[in-house]
Protein backbone atom coordinates (compact mmCIF):
# COMPACT_ATOMS: atom_id res chain seq x y z
CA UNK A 1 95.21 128.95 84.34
CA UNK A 2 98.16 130.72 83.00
CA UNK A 3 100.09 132.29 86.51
CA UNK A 4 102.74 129.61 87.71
CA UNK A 5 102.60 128.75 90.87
CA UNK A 6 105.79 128.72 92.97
CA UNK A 7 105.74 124.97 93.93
CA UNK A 8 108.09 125.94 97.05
CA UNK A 9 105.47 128.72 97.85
CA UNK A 10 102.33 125.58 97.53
CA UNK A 11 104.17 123.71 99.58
CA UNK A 12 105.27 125.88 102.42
CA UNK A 13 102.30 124.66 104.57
CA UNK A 14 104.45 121.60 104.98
CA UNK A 15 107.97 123.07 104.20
CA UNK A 16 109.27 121.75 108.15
CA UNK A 17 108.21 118.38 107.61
CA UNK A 18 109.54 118.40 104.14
CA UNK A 19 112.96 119.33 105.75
CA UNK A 20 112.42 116.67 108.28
CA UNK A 21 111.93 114.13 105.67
CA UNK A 22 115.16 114.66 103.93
CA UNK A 23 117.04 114.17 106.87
CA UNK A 24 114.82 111.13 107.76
CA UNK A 25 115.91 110.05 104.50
CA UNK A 26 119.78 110.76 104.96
CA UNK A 27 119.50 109.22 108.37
CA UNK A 28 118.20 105.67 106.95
CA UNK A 29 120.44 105.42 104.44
CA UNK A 30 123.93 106.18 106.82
CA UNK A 31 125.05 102.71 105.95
CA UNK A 32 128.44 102.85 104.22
CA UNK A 33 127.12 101.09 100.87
CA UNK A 34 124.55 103.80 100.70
CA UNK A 35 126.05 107.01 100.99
CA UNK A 36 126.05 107.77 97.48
CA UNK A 37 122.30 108.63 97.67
CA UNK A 38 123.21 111.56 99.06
CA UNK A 39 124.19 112.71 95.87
CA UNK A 40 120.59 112.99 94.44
CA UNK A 41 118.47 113.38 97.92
CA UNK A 42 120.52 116.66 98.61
CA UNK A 43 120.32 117.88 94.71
CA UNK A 44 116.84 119.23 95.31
CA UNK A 45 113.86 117.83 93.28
CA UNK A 46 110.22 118.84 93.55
CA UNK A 47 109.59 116.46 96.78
CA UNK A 48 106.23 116.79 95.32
CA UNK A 49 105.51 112.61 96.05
CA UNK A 50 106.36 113.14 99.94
CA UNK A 51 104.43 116.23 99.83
CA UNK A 52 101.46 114.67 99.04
CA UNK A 53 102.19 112.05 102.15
CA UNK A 54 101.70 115.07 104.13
CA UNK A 55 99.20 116.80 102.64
CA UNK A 56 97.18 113.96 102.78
CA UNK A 57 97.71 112.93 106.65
CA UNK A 58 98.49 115.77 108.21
CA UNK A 59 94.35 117.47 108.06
CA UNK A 60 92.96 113.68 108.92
CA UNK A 61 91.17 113.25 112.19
CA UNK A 62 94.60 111.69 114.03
CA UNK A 63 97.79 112.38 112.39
CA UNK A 64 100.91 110.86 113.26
CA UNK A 65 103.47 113.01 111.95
CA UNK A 66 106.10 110.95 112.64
CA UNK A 67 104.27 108.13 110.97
CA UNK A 68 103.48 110.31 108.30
CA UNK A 69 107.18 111.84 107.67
CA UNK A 70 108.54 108.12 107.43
CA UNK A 71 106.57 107.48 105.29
CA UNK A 72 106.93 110.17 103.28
CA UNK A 73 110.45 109.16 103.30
CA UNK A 74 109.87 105.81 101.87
CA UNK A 75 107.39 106.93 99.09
CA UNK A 76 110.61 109.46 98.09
CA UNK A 77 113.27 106.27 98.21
CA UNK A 78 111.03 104.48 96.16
CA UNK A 79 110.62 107.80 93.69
CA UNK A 80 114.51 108.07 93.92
CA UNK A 81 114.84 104.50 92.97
CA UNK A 82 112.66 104.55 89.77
CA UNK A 83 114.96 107.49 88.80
CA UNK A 84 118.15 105.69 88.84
CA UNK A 85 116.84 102.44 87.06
CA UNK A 86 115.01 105.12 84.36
CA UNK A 87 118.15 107.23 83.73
CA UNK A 88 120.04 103.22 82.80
CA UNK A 89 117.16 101.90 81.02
CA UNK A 90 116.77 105.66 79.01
CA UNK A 91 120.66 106.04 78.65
CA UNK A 92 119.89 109.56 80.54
CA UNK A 93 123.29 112.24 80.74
CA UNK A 94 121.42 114.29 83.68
CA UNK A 95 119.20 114.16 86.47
CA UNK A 96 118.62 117.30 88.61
CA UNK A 97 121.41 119.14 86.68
CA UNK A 98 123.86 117.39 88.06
CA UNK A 99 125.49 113.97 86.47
CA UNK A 100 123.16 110.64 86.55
CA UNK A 101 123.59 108.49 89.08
CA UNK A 102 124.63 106.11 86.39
CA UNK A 103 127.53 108.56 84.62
CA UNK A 104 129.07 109.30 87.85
CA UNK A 105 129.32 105.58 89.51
CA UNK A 106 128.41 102.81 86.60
CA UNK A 107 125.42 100.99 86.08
CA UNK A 108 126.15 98.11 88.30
CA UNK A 109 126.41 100.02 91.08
CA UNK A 110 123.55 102.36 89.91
CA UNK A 111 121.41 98.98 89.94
CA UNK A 112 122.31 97.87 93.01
CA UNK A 113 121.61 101.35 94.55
CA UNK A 114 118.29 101.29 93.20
CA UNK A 115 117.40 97.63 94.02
CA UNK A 116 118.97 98.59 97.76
CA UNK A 117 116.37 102.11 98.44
CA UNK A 118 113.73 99.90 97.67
CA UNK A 119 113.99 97.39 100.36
CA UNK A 120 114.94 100.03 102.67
CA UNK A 121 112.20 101.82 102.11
CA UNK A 122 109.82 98.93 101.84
CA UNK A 123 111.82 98.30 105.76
CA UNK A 124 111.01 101.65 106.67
CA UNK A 125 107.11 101.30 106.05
CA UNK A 126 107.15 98.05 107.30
CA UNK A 127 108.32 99.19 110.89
CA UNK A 128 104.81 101.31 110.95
CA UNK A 129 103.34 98.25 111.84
CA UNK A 130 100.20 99.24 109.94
CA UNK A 131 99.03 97.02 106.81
CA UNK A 132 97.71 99.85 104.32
CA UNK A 133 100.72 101.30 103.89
CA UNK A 134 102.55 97.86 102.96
CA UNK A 135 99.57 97.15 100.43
CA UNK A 136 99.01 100.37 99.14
CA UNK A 137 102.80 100.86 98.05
CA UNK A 138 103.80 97.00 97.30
CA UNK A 139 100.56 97.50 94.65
CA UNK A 140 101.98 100.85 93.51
CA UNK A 141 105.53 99.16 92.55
CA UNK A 142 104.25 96.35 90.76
CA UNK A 143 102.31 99.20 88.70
CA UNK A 144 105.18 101.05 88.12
CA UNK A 145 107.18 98.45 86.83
CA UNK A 146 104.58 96.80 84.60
CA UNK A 147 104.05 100.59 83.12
CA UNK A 148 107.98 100.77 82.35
CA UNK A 149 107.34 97.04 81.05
CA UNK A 150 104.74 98.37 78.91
CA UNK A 151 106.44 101.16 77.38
CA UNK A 152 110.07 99.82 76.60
CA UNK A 153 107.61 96.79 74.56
CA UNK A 154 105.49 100.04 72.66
CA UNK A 155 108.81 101.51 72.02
CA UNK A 156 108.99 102.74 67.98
CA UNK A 157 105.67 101.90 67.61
CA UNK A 158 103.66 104.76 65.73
CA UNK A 159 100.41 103.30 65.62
CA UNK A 160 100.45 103.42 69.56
CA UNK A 161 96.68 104.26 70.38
CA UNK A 162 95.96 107.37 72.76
CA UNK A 163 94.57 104.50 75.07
CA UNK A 164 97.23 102.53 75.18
CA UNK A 165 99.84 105.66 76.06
CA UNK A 166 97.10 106.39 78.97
CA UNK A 167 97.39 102.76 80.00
CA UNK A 168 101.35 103.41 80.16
CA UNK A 169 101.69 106.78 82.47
CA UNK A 170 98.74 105.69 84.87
CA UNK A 171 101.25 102.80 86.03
CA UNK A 172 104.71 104.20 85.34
CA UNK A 173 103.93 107.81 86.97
CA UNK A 174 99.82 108.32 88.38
CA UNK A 175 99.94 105.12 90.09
CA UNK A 176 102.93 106.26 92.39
CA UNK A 177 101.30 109.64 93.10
CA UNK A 178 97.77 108.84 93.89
CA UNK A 179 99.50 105.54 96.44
CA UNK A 180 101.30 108.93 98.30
CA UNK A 181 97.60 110.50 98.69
CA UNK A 182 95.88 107.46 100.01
CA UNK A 183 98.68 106.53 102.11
CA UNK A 184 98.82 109.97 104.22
CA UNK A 185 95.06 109.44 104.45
CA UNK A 186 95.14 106.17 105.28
CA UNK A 187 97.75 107.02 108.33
CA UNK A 188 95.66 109.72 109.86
CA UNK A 189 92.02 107.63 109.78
CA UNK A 190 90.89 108.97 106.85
CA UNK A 191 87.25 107.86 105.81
CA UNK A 192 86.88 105.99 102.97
CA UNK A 193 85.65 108.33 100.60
CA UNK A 194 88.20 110.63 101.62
CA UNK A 195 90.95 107.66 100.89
CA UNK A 196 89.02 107.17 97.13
CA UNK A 197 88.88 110.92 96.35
CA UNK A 198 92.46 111.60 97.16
CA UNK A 199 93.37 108.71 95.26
CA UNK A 200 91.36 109.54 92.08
CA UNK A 201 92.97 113.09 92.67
CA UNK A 202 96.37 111.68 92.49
CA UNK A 203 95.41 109.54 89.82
CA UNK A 204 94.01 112.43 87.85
CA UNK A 205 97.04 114.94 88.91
CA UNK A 206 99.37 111.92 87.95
CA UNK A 207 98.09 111.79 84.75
CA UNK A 208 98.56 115.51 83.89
CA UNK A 209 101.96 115.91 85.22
CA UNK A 210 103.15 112.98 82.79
CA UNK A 211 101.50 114.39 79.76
CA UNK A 212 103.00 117.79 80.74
CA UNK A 213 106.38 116.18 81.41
CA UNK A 214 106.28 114.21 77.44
CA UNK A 215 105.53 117.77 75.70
CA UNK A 216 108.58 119.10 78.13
CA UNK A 217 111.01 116.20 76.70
CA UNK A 218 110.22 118.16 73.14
CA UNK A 219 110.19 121.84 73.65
CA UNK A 220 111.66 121.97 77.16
CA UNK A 221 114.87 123.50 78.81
CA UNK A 222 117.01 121.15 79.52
CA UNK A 223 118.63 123.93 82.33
CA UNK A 224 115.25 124.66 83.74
CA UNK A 225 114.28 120.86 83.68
CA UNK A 226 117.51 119.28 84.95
CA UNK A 227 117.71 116.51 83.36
CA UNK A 228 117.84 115.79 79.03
CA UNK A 229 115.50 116.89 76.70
CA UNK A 230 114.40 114.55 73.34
CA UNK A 231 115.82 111.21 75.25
CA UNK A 232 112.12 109.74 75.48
CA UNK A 233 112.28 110.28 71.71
CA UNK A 234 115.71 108.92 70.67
CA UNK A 235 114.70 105.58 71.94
CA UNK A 236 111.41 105.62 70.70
CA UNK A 237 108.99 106.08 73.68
CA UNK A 238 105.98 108.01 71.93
CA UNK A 239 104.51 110.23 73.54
CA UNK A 240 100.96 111.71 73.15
CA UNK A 241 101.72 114.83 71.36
CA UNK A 242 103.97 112.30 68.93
CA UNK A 243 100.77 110.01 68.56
CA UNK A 244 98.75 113.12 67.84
CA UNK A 245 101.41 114.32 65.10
CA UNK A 246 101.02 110.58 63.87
CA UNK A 247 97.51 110.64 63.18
CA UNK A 248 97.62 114.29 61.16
CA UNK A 249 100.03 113.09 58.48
CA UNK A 250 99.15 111.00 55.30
CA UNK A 251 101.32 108.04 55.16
CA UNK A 252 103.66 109.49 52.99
CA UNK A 253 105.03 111.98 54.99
CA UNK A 254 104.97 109.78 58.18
CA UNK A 255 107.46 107.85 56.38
CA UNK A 256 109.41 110.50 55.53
CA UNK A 257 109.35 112.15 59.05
CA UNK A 258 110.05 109.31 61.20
CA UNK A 259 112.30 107.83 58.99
CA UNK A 260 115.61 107.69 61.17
CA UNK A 261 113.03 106.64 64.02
CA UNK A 262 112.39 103.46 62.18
CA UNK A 263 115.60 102.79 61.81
CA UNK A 264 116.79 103.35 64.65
CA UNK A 265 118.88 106.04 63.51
CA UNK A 266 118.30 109.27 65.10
CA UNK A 267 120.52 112.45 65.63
CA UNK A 268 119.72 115.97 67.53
CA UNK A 269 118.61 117.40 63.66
CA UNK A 270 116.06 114.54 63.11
CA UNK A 271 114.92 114.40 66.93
CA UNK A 272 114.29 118.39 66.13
CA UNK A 273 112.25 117.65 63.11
CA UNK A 274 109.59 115.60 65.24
CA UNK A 275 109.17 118.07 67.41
CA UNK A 276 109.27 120.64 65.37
CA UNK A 277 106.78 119.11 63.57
CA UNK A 278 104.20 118.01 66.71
CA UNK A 279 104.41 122.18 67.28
CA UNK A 280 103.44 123.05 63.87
CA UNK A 281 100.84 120.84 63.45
CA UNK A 282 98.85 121.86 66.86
CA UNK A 283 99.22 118.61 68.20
CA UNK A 284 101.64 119.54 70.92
CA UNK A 285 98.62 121.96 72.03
CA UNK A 286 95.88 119.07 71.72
CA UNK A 287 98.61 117.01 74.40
CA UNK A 288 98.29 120.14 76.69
CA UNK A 289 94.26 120.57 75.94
CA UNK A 290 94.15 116.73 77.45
CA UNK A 291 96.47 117.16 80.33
CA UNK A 292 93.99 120.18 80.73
CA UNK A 293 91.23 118.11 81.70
CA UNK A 294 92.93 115.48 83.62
CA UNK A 295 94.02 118.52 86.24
CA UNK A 296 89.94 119.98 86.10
CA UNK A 297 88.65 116.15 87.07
CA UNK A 298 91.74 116.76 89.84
CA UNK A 299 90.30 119.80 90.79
CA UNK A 300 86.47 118.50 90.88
CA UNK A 301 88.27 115.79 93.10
CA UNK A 302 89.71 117.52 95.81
CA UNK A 303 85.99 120.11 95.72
CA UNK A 304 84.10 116.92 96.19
CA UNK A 305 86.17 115.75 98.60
CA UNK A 306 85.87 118.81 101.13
CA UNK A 307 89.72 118.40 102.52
CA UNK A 308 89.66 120.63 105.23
CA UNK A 309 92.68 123.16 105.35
CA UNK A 310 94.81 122.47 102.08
CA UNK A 311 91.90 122.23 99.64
CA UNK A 312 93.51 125.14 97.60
CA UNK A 313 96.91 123.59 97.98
CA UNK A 314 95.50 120.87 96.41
CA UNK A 315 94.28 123.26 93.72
CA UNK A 316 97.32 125.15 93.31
CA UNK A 317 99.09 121.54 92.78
CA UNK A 318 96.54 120.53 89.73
CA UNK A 319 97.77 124.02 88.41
CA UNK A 320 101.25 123.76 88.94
CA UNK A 321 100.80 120.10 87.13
CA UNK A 322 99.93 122.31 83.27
CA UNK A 323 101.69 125.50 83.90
CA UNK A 324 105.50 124.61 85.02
CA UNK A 325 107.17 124.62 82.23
CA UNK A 326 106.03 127.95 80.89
């Protein structure tokens, strides 16, 4: 599993709704007060989270694509959202190479923003007039914030179990991404077990792309990533190769290491130590080895599912989830 895919190539099934989206997107959000979305919606990003929307509806027995691409639209407001309030609550510099939303226009505004995508796009799936949609993603944000919740209390804590960092990314990150899969489904009349396999795929994918995303915040490009590297780490959000590295030392030298951690007093040479450090000592590949099987149970997901059409576009996805970064 070591060729990366080309996510544009993966998703080029779907690349003219994708484009629709976006301008869905710009088109609900033309009021005055929210213009200055534009500045992220047209920066790119993976639209990996409306992606699945579409994936997910579009091979069901009666899709709607215009159901389907507004609500892809919402599921990416509500994405865009989480981004803003993360960059204030992380103290973030950049987000899609460009700026933070925060940096360029304040935090008060940068709140507001956020609070204001959310009820547009909670408007936008509310005009669909169908309930599942309403549930699925009204569920999906109470995750996500009780994940964020969780980790800002765990914060600095280095006897964080492996369980309780899994407890943290299936809310903050898989919960979001396996409400997009059941959602498409749901729109298009998907069966039941279709709706529960393409959730546990999303909640399996989910999984993987957050544990690939922590071991990015230590050894990744911060170019090729567009957005900071090692701010998870200054403010003491542990991730699972940082657990791993935890668990290897004697307590001596976990002292010693995490030191400026402890008290609160970090700077780029001490952040570099840690990871430095979570490299060495093979725990940064033991992270990988588990976001590994998280994207095989995605795999045996989407097989047992029998999605007719994009099965290996689901595939390609659980790859892209371990090999981006590379």
């Amino acid at each position: 599993m070591r060729d990366t895919p080309d996510l544009a190539l993966v998703l080029r099934p779907i690349r003219a709704d994708l484009a629709a989206v976006v301008r869905r997107i710009l088109q609900e959000l033309r009021d005055p007060v929210a213009r200055r979305v534009a500045y992220l919606v047209t920066a790119g990003g993976k639209r990996l989270r409306p992606g699945l929307v579409l994936l997910s509806g579009l091979r069901g027995p009666s899709p709607d694509r215009r159901a389907l691409r507004d609500a892809a639209a919402a599921v990416e407001m509500i994405h865009t959202a989480t981004l803003i309030h993360d960059d204030i609550v992380d103290s973030a510099t950049t987000r899609r190479q460009r700026p933070a939303f925060h940096r360029r226009w304040g935090a008060e505004r940068a709140v507001l923003t956020g609070d204001y995508l959310y009820a547009s796009a909670f408007s936008l799936l509310a005009r669909l007039r169908q309930a599942d949609p309403l549930r699925i993603m009204a569920d999906v944000c109470q995750q996500l914030s009780r994940g964020e919740l969780l980790e800002v209390e765990a914060r600095y804590r280095l006897d964080l179990s492996e369980a309780e960092y899994f407890d943290i990314i299936r809310d903050k990150t898989a919960s979001l991404i396996a409400g997009c899969c059941q959602i498409g489904a749901s729109l298009s009349g998907a069966s039941p077990r279709i709706l529960r396999r393409l959730g546990e795929f999303g909640l399996n994918f989910g999984m993987a792309f957050q544990i690939v995303d922590d071991c990015l915040d230590l050894t990744g490009d911060p170019r090729r990533l567009g957005k900071s590297i090692l701010a998870d780490l200054d403010k003491g959000a542990l991730s699972l190769p940082i657990i791993y590295l935890a668990q290897t030392l004697s307590l001596r030298q976990r002292r010693t290491l995490f030191e400026p951690l402890r008290r609160r007093a970090t700077d780029p040479a001490s952040l570099a130590k840690i990871a430095t450090a979570a490299h060495a000592s093979g725990s940064l590949g033991q992270a990988m080895r588990r976001a590994e099987q998280f994207a095989e149970r995605a795999q045996a997901c989407i097989a047992q599912a029998g999605v007719d059409g994009f099965g290996q576009t689901y595939q390609e996805l659980a790859r892209y989830a371990l090999v981006r970064g590379e």
